[in-house]
PDB file of N, CA and C in Angstrom:
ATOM      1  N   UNK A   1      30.728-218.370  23.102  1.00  0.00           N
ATOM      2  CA  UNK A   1      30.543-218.380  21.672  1.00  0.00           C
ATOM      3  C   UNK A   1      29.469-219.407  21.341  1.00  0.00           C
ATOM      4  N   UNK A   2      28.558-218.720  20.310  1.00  0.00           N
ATOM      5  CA  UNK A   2      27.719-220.023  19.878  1.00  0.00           C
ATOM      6  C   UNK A   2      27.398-220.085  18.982  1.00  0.00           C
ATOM      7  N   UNK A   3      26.574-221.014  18.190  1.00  0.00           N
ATOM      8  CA  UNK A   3      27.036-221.382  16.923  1.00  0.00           C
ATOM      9  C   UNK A   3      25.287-221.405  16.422  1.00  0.00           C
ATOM     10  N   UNK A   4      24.656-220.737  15.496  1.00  0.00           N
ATOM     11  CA  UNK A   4      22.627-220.641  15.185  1.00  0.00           C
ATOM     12  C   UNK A   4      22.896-221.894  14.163  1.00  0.00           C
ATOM     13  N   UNK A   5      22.524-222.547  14.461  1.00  0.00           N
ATOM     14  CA  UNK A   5      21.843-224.444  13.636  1.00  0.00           C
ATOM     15  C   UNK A   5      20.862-224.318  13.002  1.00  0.00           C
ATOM     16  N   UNK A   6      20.344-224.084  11.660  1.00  0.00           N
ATOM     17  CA  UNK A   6      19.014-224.365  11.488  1.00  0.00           C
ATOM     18  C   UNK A   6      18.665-225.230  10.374  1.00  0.00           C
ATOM     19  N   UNK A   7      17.585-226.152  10.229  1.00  0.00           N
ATOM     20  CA  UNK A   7      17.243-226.991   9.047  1.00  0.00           C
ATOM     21  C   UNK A   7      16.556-225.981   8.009  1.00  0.00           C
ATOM     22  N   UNK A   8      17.204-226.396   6.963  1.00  0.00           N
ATOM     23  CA  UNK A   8      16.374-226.161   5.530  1.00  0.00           C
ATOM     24  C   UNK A   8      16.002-226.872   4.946  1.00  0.00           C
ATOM     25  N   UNK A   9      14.848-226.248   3.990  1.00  0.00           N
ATOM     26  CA  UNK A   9      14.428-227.976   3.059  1.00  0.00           C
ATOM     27  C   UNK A   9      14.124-226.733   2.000  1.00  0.00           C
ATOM     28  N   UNK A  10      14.407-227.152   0.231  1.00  0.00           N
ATOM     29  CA  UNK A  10      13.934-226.894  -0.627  1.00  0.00           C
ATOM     30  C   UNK A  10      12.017-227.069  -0.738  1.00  0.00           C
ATOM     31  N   UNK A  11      12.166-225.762  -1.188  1.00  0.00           N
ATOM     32  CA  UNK A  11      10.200-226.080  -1.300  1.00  0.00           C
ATOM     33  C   UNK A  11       9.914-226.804  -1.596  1.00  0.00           C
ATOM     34  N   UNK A  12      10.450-226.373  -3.212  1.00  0.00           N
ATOM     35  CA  UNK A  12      10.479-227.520  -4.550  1.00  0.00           C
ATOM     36  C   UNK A  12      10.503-229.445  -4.183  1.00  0.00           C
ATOM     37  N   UNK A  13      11.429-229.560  -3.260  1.00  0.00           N
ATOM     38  CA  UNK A  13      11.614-230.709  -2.653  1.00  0.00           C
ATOM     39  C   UNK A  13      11.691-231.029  -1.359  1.00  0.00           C
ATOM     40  N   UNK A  14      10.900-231.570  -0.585  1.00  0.00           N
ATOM     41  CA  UNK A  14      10.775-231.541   1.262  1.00  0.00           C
ATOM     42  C   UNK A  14      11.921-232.104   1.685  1.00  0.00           C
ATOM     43  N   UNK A  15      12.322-233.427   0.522  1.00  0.00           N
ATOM     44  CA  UNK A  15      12.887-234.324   0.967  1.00  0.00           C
ATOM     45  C   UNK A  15      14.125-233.672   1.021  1.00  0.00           C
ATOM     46  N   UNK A  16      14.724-232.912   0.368  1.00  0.00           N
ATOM     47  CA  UNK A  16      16.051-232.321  -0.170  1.00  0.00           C
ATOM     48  C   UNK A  16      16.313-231.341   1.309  1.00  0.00           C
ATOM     49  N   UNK A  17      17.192-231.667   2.284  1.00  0.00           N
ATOM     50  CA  UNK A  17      17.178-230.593   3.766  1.00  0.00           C
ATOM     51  C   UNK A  17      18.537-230.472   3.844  1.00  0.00           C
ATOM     52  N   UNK A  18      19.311-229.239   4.698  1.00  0.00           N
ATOM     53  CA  UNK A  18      20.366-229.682   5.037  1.00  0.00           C
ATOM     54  C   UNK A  18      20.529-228.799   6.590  1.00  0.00           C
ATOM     55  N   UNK A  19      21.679-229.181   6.910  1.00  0.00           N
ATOM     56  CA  UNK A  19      21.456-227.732   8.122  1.00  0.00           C
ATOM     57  C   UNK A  19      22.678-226.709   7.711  1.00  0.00           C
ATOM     58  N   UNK A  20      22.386-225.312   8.261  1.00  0.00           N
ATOM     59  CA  UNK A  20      22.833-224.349   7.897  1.00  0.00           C
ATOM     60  C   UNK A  20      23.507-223.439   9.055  1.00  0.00           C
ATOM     61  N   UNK A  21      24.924-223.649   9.188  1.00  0.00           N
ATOM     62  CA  UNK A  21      25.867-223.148  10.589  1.00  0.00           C
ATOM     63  C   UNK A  21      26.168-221.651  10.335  1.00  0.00           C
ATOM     64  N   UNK A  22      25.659-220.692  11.393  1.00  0.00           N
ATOM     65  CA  UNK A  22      26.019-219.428  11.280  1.00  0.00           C
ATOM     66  C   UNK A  22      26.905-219.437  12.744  1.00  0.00           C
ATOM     67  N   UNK A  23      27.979-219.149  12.793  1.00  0.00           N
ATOM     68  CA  UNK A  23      28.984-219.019  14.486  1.00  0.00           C
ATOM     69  C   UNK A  23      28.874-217.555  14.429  1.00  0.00           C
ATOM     70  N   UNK A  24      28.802-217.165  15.920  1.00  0.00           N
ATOM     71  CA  UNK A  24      28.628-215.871  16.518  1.00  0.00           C
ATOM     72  C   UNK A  24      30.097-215.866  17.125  1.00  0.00           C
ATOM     73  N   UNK A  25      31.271-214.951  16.812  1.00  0.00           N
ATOM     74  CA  UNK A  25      32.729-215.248  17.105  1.00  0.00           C
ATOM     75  C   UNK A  25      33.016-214.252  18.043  1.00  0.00           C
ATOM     76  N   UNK A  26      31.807-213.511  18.953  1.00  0.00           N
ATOM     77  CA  UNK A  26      32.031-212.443  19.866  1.00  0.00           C
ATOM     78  C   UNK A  26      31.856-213.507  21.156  1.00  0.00           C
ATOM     79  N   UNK A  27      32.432-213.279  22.364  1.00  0.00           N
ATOM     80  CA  UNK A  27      32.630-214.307  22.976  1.00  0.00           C
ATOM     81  C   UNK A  27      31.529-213.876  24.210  1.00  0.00           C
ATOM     82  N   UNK A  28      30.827-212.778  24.510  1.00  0.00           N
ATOM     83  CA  UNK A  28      30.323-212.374  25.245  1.00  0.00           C
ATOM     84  C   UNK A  28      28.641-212.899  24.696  1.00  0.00           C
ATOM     85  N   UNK A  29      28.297-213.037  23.506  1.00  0.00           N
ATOM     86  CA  UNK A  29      27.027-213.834  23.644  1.00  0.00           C
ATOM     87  C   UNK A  29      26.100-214.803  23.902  1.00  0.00           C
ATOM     88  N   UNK A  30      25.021-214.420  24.645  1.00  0.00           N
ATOM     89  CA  UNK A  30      24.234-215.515  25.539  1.00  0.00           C
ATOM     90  C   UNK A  30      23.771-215.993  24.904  1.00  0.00           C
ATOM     91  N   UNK A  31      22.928-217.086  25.298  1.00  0.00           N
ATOM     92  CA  UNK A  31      22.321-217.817  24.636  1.00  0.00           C
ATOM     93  C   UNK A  31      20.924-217.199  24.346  1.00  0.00           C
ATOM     94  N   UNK A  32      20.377-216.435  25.069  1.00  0.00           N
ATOM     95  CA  UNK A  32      18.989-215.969  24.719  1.00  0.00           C
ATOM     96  C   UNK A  32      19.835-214.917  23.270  1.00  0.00           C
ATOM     97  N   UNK A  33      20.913-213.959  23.651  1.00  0.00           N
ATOM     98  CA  UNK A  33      20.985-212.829  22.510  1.00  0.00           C
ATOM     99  C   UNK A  33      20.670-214.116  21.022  1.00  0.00           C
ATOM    100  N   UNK A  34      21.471-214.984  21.041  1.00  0.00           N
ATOM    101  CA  UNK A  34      22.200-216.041  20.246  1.00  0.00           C
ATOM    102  C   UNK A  34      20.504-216.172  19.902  1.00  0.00           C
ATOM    103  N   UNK A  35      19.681-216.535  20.585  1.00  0.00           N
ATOM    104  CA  UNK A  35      18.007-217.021  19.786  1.00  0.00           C
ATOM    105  C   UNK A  35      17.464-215.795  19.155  1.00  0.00           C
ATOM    106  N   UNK A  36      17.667-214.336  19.912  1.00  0.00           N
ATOM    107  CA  UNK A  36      17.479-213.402  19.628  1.00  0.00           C
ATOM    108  C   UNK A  36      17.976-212.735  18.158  1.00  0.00           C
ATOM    109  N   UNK A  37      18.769-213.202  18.280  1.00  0.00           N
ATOM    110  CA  UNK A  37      20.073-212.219  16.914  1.00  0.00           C
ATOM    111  C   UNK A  37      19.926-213.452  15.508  1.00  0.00           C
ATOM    112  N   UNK A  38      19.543-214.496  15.938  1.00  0.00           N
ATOM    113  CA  UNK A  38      19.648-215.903  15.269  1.00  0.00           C
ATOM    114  C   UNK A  38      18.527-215.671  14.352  1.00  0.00           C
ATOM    115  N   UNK A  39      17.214-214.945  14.790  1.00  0.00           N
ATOM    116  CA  UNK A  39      16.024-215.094  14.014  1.00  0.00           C
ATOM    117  C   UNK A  39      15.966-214.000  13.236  1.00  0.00           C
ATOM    118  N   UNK A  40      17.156-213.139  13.350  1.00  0.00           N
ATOM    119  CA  UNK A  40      17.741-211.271  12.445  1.00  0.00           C
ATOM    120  C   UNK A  40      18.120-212.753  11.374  1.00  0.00           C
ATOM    121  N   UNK A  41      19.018-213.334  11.728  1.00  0.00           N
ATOM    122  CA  UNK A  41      20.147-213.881  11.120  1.00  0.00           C
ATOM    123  C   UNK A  41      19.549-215.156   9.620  1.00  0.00           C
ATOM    124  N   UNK A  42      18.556-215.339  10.476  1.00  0.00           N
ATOM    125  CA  UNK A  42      17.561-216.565   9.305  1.00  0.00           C
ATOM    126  C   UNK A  42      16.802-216.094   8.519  1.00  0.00           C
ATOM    127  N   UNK A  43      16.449-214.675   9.082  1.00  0.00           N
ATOM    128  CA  UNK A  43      15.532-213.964   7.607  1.00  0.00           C
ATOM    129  C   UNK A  43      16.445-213.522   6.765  1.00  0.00           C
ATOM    130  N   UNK A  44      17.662-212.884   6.999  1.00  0.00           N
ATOM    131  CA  UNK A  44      18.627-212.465   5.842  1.00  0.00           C
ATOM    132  C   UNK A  44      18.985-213.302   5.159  1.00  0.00           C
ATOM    133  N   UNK A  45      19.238-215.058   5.992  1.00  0.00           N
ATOM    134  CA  UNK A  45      20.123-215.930   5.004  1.00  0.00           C
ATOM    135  C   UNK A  45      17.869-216.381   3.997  1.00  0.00           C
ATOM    136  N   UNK A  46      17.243-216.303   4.897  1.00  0.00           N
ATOM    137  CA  UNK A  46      16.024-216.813   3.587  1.00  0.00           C
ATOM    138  C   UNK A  46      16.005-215.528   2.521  1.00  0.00           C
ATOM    139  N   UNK A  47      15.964-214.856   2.799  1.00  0.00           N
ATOM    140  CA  UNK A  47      15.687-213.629   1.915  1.00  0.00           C
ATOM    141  C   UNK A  47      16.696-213.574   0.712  1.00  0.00           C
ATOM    142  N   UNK A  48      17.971-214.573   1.040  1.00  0.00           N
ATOM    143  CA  UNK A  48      18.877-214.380  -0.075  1.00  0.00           C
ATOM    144  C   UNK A  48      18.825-215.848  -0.714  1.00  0.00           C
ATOM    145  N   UNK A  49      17.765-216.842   0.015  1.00  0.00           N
ATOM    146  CA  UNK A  49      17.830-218.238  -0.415  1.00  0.00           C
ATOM    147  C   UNK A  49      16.168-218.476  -0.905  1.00  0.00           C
ATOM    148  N   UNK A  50      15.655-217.562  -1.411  1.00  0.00           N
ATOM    149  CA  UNK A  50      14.210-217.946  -1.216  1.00  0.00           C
ATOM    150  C   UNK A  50      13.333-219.560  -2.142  1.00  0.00           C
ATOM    151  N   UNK A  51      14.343-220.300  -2.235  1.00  0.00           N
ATOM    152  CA  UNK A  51      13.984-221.718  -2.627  1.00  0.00           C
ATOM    153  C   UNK A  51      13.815-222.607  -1.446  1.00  0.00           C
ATOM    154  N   UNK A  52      14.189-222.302  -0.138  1.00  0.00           N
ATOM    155  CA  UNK A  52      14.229-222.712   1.123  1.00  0.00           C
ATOM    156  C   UNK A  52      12.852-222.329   1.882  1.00  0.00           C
ATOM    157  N   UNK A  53      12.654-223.016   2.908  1.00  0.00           N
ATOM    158  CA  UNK A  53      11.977-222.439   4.061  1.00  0.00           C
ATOM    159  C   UNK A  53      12.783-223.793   5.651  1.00  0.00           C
ATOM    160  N   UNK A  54      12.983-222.740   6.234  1.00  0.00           N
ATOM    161  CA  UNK A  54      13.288-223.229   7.901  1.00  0.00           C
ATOM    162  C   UNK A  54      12.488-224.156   8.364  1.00  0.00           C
ATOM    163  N   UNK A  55      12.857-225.277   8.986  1.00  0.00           N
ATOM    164  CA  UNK A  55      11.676-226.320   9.623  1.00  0.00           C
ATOM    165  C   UNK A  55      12.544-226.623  11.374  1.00  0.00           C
ATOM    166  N   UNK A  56      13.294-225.556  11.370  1.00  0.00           N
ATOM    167  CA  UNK A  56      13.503-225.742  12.959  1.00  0.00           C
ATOM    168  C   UNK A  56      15.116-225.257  13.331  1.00  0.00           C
ATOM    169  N   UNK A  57      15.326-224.773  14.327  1.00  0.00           N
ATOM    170  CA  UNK A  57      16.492-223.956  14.698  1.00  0.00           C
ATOM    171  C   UNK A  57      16.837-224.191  15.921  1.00  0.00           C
ATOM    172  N   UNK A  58      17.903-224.174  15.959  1.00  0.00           N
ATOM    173  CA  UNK A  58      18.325-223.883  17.716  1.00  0.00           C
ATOM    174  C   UNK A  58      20.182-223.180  17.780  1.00  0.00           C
ATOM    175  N   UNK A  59      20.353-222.813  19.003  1.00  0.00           N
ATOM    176  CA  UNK A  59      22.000-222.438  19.149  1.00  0.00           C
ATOM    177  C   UNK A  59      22.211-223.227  19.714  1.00  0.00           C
ATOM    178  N   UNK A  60      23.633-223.754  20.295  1.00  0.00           N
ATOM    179  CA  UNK A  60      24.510-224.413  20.157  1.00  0.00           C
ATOM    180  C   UNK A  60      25.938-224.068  20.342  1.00  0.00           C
ATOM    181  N   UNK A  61      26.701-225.224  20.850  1.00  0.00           N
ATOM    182  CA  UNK A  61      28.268-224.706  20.403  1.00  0.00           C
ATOM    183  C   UNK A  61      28.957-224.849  19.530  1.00  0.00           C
ATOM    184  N   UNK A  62      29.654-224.088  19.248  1.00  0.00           N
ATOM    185  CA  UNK A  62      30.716-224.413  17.743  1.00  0.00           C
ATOM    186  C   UNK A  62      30.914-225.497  17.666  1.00  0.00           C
ATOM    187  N   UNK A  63      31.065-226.409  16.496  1.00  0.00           N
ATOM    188  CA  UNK A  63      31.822-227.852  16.005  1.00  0.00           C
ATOM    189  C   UNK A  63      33.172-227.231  15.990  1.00  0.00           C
ATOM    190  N   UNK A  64      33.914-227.791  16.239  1.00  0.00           N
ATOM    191  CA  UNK A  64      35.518-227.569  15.956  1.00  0.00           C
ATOM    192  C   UNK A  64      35.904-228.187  14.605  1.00  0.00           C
ATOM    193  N   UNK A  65      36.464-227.432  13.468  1.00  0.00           N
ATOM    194  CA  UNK A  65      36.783-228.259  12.186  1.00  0.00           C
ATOM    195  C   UNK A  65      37.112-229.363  12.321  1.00  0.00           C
ATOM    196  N   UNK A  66      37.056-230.302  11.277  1.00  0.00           N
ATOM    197  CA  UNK A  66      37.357-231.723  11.287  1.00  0.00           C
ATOM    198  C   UNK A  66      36.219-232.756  11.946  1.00  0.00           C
ATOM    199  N   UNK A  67      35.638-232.393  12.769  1.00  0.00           N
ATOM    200  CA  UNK A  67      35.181-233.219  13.944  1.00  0.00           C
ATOM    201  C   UNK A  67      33.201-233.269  13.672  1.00  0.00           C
ATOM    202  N   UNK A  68      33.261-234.159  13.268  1.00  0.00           N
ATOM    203  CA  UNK A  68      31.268-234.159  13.077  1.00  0.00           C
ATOM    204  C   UNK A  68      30.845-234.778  13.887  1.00  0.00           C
ATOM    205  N   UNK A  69      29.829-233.425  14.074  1.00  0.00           N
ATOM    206  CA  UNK A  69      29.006-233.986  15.646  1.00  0.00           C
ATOM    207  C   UNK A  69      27.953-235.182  15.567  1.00  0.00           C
TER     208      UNK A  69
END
């Protein structure tokens, strides 16, 4: 299982970023599908956020609730 990480920053404001957790909950995905399926996955979430633009991505493993990495 893995988890697509990516930074956002408001146009409007550079300074204003946060990161944005999408988890993939099928247990059979690699890490290449996970970069692969991740960059389907960042144009849908910009396309519905278009005050944003991406300044960097990667996969990863799930955070477990409670617990900041």
């Amino acid at each position: 299982m893995f988890e697509l990480v990516f930074s956002v920053c408001l146009i409007a404001n550079a300074q204003s970023c946060k990161d944005v957790r999408l988890t993939y909950g099928a247990e059979s995905v690699t890490l290449m599908e996970c970069a692969l399926i991740g960059q389907v996955e960042m144009a849908k979430w910009m396309a519905e956020h278009p005050g944003y633009r991406v300044t960097r991505y990667r996969c990863d493993t799930p955070r477990r609730a409670g617990i900041d990495a």
